[in-house]
PDB file of N, CA and C in Angstrom:
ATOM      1  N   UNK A   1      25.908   0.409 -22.880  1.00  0.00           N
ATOM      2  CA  UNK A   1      27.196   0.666 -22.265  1.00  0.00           C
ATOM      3  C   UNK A   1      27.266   2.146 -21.902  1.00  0.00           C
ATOM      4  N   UNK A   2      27.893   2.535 -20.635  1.00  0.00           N
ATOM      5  CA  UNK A   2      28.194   3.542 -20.576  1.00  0.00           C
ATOM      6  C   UNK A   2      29.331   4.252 -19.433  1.00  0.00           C
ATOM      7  N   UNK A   3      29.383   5.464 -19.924  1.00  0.00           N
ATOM      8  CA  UNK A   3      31.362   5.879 -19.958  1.00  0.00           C
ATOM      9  C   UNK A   3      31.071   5.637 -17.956  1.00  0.00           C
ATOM     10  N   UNK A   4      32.235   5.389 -17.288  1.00  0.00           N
ATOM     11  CA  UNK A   4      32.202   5.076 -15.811  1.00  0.00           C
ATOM     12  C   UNK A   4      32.486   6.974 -15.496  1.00  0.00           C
ATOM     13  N   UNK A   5      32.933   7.364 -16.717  1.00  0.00           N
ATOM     14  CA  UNK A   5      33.696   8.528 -15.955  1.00  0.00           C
ATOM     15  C   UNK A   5      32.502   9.743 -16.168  1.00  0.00           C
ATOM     16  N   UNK A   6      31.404   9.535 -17.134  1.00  0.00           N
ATOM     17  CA  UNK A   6      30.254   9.859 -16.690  1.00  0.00           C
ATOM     18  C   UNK A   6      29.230   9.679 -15.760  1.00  0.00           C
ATOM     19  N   UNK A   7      28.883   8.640 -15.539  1.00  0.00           N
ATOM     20  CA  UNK A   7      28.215   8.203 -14.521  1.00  0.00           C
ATOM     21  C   UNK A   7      29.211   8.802 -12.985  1.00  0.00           C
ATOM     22  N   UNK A   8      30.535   9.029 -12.916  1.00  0.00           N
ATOM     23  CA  UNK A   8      30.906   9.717 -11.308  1.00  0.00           C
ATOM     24  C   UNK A   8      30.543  11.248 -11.700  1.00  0.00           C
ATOM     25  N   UNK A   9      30.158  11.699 -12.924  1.00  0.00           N
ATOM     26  CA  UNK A   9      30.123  13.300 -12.920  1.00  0.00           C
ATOM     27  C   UNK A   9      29.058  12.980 -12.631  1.00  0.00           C
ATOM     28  N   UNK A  10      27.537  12.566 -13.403  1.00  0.00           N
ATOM     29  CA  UNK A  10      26.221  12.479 -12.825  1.00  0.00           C
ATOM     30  C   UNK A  10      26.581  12.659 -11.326  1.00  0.00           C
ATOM     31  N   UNK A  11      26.685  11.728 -10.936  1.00  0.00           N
ATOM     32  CA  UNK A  11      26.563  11.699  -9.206  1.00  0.00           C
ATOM     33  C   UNK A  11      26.815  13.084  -8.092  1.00  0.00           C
ATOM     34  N   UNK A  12      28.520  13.335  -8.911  1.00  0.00           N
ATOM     35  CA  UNK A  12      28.899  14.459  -8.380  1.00  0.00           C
ATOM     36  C   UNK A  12      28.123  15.591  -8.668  1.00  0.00           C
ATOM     37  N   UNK A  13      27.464  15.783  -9.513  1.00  0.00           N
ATOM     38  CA  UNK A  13      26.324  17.129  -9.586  1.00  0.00           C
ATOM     39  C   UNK A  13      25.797  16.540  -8.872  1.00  0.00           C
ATOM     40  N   UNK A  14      25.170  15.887  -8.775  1.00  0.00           N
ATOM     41  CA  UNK A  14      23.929  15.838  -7.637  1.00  0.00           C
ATOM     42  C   UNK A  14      24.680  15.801  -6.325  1.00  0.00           C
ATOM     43  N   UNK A  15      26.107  15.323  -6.189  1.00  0.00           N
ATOM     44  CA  UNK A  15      26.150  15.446  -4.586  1.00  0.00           C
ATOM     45  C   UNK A  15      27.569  15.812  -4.691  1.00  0.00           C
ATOM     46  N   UNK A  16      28.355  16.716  -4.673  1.00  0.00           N
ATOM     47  CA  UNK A  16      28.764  17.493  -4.618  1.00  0.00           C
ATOM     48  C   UNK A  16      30.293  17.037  -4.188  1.00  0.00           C
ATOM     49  N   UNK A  17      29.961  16.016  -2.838  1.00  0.00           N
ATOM     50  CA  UNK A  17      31.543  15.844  -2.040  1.00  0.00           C
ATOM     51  C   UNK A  17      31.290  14.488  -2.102  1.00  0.00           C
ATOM     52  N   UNK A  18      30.450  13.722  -3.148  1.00  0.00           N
ATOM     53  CA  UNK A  18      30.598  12.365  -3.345  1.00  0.00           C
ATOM     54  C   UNK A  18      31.668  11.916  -3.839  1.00  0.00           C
ATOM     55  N   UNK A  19      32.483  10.676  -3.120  1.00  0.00           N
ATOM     56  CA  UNK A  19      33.571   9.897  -3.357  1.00  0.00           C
ATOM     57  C   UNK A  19      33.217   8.687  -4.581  1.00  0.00           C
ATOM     58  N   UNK A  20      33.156   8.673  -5.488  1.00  0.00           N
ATOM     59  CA  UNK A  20      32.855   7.830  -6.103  1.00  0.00           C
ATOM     60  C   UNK A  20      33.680   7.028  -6.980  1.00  0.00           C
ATOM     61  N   UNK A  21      33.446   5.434  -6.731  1.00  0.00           N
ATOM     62  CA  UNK A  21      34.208   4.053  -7.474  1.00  0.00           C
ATOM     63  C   UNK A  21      33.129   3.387  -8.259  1.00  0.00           C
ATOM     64  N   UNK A  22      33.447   3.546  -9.811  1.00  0.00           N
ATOM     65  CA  UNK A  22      32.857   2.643 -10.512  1.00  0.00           C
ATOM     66  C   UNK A  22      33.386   1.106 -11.220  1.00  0.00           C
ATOM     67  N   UNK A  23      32.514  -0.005 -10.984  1.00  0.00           N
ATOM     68  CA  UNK A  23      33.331  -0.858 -11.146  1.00  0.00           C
ATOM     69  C   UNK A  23      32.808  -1.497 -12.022  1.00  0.00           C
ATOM     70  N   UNK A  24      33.163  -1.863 -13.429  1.00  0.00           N
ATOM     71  CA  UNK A  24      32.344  -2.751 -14.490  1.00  0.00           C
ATOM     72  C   UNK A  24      32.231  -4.378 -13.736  1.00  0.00           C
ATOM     73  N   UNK A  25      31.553  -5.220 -13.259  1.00  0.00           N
ATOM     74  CA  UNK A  25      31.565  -6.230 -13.219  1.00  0.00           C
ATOM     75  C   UNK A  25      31.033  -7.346 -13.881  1.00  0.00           C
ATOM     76  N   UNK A  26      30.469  -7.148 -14.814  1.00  0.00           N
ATOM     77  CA  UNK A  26      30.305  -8.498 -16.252  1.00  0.00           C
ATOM     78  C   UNK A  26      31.386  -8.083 -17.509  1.00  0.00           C
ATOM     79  N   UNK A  27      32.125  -7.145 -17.414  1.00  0.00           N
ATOM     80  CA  UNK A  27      33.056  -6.778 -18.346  1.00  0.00           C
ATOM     81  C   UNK A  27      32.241  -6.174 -19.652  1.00  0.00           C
ATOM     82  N   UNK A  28      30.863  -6.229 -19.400  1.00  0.00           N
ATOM     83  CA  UNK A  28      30.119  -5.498 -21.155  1.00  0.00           C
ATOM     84  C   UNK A  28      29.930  -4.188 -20.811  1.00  0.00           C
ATOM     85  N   UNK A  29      29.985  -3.640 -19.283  1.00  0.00           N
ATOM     86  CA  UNK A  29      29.900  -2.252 -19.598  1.00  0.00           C
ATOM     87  C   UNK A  29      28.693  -1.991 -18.783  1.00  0.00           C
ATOM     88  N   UNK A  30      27.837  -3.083 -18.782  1.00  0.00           N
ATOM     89  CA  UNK A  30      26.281  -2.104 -18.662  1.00  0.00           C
ATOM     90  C   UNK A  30      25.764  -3.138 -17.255  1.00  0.00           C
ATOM     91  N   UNK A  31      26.555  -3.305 -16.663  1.00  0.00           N
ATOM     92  CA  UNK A  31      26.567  -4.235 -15.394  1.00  0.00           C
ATOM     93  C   UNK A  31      27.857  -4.079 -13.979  1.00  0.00           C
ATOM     94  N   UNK A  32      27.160  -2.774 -13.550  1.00  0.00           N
ATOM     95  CA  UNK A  32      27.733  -1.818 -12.653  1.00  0.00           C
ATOM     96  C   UNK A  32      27.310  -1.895 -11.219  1.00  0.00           C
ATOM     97  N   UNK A  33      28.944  -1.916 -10.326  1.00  0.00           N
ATOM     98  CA  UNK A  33      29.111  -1.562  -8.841  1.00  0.00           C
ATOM     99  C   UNK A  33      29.054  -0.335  -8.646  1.00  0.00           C
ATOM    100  N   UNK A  34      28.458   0.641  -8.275  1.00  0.00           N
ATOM    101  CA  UNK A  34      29.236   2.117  -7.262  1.00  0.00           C
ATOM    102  C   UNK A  34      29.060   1.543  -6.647  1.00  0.00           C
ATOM    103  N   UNK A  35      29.918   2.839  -5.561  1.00  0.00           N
ATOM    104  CA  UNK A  35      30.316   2.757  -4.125  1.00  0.00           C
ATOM    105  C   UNK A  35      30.742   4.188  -4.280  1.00  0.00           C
ATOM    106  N   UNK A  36      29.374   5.404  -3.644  1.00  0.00           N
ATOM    107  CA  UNK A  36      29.570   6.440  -3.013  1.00  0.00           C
ATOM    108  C   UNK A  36      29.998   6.167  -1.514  1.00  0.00           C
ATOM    109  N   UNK A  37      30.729   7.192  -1.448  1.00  0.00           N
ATOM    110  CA  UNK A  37      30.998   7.924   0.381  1.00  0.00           C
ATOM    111  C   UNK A  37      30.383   9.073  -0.012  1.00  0.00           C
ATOM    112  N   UNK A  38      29.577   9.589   0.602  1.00  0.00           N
ATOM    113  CA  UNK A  38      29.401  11.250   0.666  1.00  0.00           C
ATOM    114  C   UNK A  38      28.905  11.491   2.133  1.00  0.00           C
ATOM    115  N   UNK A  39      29.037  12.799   2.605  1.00  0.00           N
ATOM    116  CA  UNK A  39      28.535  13.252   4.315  1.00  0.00           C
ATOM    117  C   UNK A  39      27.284  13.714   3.556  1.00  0.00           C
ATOM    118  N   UNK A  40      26.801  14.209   2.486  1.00  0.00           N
ATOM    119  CA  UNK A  40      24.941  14.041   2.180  1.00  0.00           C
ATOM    120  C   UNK A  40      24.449  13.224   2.801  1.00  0.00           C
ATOM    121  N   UNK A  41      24.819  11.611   3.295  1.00  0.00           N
ATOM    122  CA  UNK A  41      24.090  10.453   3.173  1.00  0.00           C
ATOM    123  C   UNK A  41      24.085  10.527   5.205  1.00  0.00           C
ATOM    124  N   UNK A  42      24.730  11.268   5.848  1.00  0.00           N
ATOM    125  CA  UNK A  42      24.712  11.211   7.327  1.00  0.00           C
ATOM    126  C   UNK A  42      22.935  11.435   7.839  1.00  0.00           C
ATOM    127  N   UNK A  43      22.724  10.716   8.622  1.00  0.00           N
ATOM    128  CA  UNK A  43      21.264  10.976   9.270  1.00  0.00           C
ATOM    129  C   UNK A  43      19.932  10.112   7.820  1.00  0.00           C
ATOM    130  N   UNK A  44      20.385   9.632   6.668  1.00  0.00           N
ATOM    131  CA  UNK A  44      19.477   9.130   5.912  1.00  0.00           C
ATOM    132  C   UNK A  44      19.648   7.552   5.970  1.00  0.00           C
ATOM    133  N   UNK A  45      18.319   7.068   5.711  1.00  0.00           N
ATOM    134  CA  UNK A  45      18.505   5.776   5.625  1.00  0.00           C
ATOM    135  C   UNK A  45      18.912   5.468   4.219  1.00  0.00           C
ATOM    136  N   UNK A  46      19.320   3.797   4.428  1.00  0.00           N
ATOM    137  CA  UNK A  46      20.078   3.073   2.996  1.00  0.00           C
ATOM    138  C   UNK A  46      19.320   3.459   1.769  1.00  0.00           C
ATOM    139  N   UNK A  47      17.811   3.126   1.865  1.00  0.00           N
ATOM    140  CA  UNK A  47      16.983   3.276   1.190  1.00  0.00           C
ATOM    141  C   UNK A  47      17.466   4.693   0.372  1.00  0.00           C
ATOM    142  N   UNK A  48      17.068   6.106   1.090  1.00  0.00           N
ATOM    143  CA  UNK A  48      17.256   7.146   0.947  1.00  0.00           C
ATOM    144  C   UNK A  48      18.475   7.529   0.627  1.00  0.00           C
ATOM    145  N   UNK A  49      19.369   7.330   1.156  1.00  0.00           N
ATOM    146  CA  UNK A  49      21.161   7.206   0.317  1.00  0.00           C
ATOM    147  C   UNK A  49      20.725   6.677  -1.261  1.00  0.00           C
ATOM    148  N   UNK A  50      19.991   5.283  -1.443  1.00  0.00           N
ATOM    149  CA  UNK A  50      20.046   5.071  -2.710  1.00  0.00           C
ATOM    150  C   UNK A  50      19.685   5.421  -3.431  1.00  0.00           C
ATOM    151  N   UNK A  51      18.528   6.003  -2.865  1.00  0.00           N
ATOM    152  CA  UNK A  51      17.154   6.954  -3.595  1.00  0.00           C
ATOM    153  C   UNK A  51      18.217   8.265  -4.497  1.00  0.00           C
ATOM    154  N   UNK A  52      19.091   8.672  -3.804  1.00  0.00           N
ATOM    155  CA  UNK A  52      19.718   9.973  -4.152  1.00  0.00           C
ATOM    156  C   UNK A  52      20.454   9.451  -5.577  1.00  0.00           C
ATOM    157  N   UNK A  53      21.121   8.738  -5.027  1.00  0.00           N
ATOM    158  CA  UNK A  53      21.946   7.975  -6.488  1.00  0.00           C
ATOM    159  C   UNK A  53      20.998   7.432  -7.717  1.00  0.00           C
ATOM    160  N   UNK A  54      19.811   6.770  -7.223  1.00  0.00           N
ATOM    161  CA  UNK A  54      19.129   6.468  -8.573  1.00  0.00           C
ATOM    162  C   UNK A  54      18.647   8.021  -9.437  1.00  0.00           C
ATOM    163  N   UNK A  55      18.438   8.875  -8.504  1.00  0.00           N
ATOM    164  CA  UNK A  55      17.873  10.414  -8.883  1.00  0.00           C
ATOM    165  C   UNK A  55      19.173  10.732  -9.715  1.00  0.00           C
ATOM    166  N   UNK A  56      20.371  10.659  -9.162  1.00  0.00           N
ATOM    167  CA  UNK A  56      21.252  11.334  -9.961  1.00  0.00           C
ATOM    168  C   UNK A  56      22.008  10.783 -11.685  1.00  0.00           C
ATOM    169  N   UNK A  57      21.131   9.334 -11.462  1.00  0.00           N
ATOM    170  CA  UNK A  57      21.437   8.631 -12.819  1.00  0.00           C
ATOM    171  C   UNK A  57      20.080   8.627 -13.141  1.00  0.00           C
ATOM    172  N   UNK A  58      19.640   9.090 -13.264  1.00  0.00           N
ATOM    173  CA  UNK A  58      17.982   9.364 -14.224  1.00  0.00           C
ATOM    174  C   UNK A  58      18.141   8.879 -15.424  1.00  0.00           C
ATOM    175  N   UNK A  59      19.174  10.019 -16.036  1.00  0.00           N
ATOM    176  CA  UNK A  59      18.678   9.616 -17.212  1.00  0.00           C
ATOM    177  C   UNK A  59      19.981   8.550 -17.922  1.00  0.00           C
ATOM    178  N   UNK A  60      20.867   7.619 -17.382  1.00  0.00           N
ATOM    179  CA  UNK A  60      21.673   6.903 -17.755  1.00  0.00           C
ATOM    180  C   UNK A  60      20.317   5.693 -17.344  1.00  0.00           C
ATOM    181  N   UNK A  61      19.907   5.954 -16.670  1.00  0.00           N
ATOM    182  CA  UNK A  61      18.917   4.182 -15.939  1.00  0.00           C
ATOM    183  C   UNK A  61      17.585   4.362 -17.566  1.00  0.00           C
ATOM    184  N   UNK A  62      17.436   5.615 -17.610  1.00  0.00           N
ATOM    185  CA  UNK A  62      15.894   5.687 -18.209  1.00  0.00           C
ATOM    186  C   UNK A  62      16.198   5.395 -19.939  1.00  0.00           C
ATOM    187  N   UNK A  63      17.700   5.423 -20.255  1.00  0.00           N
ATOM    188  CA  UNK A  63      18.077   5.240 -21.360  1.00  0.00           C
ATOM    189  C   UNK A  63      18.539   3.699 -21.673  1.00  0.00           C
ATOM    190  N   UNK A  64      18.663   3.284 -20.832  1.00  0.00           N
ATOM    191  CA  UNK A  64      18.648   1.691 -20.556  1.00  0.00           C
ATOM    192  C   UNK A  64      20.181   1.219 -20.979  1.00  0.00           C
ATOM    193  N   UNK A  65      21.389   2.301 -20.765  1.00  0.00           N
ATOM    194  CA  UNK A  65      22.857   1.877 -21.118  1.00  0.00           C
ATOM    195  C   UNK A  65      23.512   0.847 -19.901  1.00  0.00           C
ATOM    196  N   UNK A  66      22.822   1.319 -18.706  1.00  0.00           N
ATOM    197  CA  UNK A  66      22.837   0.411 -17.434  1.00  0.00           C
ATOM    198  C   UNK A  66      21.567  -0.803 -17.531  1.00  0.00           C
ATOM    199  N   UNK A  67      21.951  -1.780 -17.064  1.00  0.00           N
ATOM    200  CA  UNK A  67      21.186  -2.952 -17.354  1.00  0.00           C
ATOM    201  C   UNK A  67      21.179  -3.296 -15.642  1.00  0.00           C
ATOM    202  N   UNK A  68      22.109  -3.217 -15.212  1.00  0.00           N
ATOM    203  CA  UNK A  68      22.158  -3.678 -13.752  1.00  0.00           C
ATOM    204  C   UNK A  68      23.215  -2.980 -12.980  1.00  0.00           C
ATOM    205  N   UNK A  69      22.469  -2.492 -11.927  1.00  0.00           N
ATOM    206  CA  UNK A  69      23.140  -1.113 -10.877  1.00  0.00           C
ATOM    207  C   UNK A  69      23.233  -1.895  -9.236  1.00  0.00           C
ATOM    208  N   UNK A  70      24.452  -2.549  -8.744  1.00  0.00           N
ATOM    209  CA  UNK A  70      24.773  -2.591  -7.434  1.00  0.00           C
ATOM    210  C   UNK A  70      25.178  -1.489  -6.952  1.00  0.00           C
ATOM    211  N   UNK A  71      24.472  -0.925  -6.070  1.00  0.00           N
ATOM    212  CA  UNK A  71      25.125  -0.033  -5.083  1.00  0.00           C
ATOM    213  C   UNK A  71      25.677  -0.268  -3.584  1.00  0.00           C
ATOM    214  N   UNK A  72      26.419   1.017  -3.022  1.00  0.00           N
ATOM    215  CA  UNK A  72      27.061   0.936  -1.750  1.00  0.00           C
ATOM    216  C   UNK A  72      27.589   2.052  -1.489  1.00  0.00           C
ATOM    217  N   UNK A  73      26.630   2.354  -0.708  1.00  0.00           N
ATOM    218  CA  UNK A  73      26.704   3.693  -0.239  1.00  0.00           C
ATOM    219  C   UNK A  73      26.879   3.563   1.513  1.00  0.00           C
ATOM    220  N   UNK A  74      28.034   5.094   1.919  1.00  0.00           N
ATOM    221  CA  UNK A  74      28.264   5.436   3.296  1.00  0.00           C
ATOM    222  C   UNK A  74      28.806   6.457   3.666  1.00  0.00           C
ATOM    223  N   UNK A  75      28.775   6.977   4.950  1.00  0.00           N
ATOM    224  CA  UNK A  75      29.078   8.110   4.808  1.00  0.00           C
ATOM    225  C   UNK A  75      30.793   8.321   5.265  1.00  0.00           C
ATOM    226  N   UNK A  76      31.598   9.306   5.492  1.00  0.00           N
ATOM    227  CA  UNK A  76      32.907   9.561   5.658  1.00  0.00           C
ATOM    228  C   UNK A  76      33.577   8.840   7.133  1.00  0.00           C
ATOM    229  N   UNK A  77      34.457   9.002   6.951  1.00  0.00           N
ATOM    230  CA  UNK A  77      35.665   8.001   8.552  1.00  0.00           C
ATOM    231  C   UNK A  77      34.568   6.617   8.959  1.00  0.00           C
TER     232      UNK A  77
END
């Protein structure tokens, strides 16, 4: 399990003007939606948008408190 309101600081160090929504969806905690907006992600592909986010949860993924990570990532307007 781990805190949602950590996992948006992770992110936000790594990206700075990331909009970030975390959403528990199995209710145990460790089975997670984001959904960044950030203008970082303008000109990158999906892939590479995601790439940034798995980088910025390193060490929440490598500690195994996340079990399962949906993402959704885009950029601003």
């Amino acid at each position: 399990m781990v805190d949602p309101d950590e996992l948006v600081s992770s992110i936000q160090d790594s990206i700075p003007d990331a909009q970030v929504r975390v959403e528990d969806i199995s209710g145990g905690g460790d089975h997670l939606q984001v959904d960044v907006v950030s203008s970082a992600f303008v000109g990158l592909s999906r892939v590479q948008q995601h790439q940034m986010i798995y980088k910025a949860l390193q060490k929440e993924l490598a500690s195994e408190a996340i079990h399962a990570l949906a993402l959704k990532t885009s950029t601003p307007g």
